[in-house]
Protein backbone atom coordinates (compact mmCIF):
# COMPACT_ATOMS: atom_id res chain seq x y z
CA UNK A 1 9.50 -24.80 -5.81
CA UNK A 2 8.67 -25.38 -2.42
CA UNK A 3 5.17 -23.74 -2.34
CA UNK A 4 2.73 -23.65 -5.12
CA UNK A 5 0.82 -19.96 -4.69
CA UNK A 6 -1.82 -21.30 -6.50
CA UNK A 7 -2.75 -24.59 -4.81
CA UNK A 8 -3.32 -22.66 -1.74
CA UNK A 9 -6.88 -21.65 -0.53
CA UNK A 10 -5.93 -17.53 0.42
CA UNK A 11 -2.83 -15.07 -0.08
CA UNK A 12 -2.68 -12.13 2.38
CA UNK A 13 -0.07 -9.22 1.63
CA UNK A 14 0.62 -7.35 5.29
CA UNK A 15 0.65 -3.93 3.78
CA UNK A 16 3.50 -0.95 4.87
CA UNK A 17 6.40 -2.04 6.37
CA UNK A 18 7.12 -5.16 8.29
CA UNK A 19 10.24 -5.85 10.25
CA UNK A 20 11.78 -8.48 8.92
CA UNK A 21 14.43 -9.45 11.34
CA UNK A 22 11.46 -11.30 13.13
CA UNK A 23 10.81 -14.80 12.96
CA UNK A 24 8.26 -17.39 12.79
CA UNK A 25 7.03 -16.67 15.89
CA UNK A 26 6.79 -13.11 15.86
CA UNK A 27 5.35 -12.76 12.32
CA UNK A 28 2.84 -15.23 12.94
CA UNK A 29 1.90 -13.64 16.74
CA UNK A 30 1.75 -10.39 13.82
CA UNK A 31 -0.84 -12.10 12.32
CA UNK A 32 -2.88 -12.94 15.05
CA UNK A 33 -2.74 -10.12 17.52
CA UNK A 34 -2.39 -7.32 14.73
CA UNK A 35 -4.55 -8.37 12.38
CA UNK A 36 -6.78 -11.03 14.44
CA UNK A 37 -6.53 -13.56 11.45
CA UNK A 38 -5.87 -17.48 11.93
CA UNK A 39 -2.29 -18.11 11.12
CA UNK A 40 -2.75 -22.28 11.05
CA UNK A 41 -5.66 -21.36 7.86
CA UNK A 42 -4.69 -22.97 4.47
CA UNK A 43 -3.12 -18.99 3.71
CA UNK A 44 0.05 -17.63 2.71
CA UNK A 45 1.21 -14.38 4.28
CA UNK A 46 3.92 -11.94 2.47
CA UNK A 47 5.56 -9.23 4.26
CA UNK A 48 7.98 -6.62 3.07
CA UNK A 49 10.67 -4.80 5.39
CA UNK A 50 11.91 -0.80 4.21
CA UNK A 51 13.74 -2.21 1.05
CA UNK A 52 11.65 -2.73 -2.02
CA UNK A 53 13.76 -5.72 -3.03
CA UNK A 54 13.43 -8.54 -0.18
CA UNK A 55 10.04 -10.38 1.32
CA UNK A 56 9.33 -13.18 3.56
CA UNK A 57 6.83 -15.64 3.12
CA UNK A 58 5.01 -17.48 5.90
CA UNK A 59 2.84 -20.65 5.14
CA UNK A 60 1.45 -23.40 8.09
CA UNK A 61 1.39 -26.85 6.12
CA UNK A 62 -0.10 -28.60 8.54
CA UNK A 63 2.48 -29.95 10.53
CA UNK A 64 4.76 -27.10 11.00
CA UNK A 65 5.46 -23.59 9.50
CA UNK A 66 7.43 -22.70 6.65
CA UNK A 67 9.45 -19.54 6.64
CA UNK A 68 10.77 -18.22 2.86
CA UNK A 69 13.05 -15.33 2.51
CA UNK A 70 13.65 -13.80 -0.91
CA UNK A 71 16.16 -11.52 -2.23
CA UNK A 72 15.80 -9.79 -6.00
CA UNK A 73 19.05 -9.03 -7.25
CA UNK A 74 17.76 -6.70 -10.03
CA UNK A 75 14.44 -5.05 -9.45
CA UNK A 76 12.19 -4.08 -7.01
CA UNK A 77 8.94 -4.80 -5.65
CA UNK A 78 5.78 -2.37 -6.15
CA UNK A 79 4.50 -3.20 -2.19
CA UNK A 80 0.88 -1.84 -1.14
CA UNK A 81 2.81 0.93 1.46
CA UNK A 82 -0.29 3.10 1.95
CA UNK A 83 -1.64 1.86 5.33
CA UNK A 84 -0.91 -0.85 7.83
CA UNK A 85 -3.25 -2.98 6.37
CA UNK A 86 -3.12 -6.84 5.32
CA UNK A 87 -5.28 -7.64 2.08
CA UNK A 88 -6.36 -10.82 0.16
CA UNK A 89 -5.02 -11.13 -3.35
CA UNK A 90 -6.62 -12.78 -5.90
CA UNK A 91 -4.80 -15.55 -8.41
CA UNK A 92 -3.71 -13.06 -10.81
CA UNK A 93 -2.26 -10.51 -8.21
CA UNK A 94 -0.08 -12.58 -6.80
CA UNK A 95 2.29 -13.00 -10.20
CA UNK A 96 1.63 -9.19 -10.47
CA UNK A 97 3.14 -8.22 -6.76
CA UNK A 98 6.55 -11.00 -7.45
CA UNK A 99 6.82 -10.26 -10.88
CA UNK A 100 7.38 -5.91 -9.85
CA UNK A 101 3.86 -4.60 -10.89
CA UNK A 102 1.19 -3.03 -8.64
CA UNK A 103 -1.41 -5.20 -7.62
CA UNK A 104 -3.80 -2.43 -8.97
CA UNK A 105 -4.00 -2.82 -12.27
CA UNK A 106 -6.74 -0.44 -13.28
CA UNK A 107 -7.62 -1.83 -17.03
CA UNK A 108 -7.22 -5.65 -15.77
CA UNK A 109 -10.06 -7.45 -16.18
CA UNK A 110 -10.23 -9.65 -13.38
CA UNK A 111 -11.93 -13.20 -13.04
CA UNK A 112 -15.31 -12.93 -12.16
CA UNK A 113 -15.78 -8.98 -13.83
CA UNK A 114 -17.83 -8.79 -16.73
CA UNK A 115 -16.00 -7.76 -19.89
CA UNK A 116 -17.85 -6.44 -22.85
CA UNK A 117 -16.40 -7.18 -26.53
């Protein structure tokens, strides 16, 4: 695996629908013009075109910027399409939004909620 989700310090999800014939270049100027977030933070940023079934990853590693394009062949993704929006997801979203499920999971308990038993 080329990029460990979980040894990196934030994951942003660009809500809606992102064009994904653009590049490096123009999904990072995305980042910074649209959303007025630093692209060169340790963060990973996931965008999702009109199909359900393909994302692109973009990650600066320090030296340079790594651009990941991913396919399903069976299934689709559940993609926050409600507004053009970008939000932070937490450890256990992540796995949620590549494994198919909505990142709202309303009877998750999250780290850092109190549970009662």
């Amino acid at each position: 695996m080329l990029l460990n989700f979980q040894c990196v310090q934030h994951v942003f999800v660009v809500c809606g629908k992102t064009d994904l014939r653009k590049g490096i270049d123009g999904l990072a100027s995305l980042i910074q013009h649209t959303y007025d977030l630093e692209v060169y933070q340790d963060a990973v940023f996931l965008f999702c075109g009109n199909r359900s079934d393909r994302f692109k990853v973009l990650y600066w590693d320090g030296d340079g910027f790594l651009l990941c394009y991913k396919r399903l062949e069976n299934g689709k993704l559940k993609w926050p399409r409600q507004k053009e929006d970008v939000r932070r997801l937490t450890a256990q979203q992540v796995p949620w939004l590549l494994e198919g499920l909505s990142i709202d999971q309303p009877k998750a308990i999250l780290p850092g909620s109190k549970g009662t038993f």
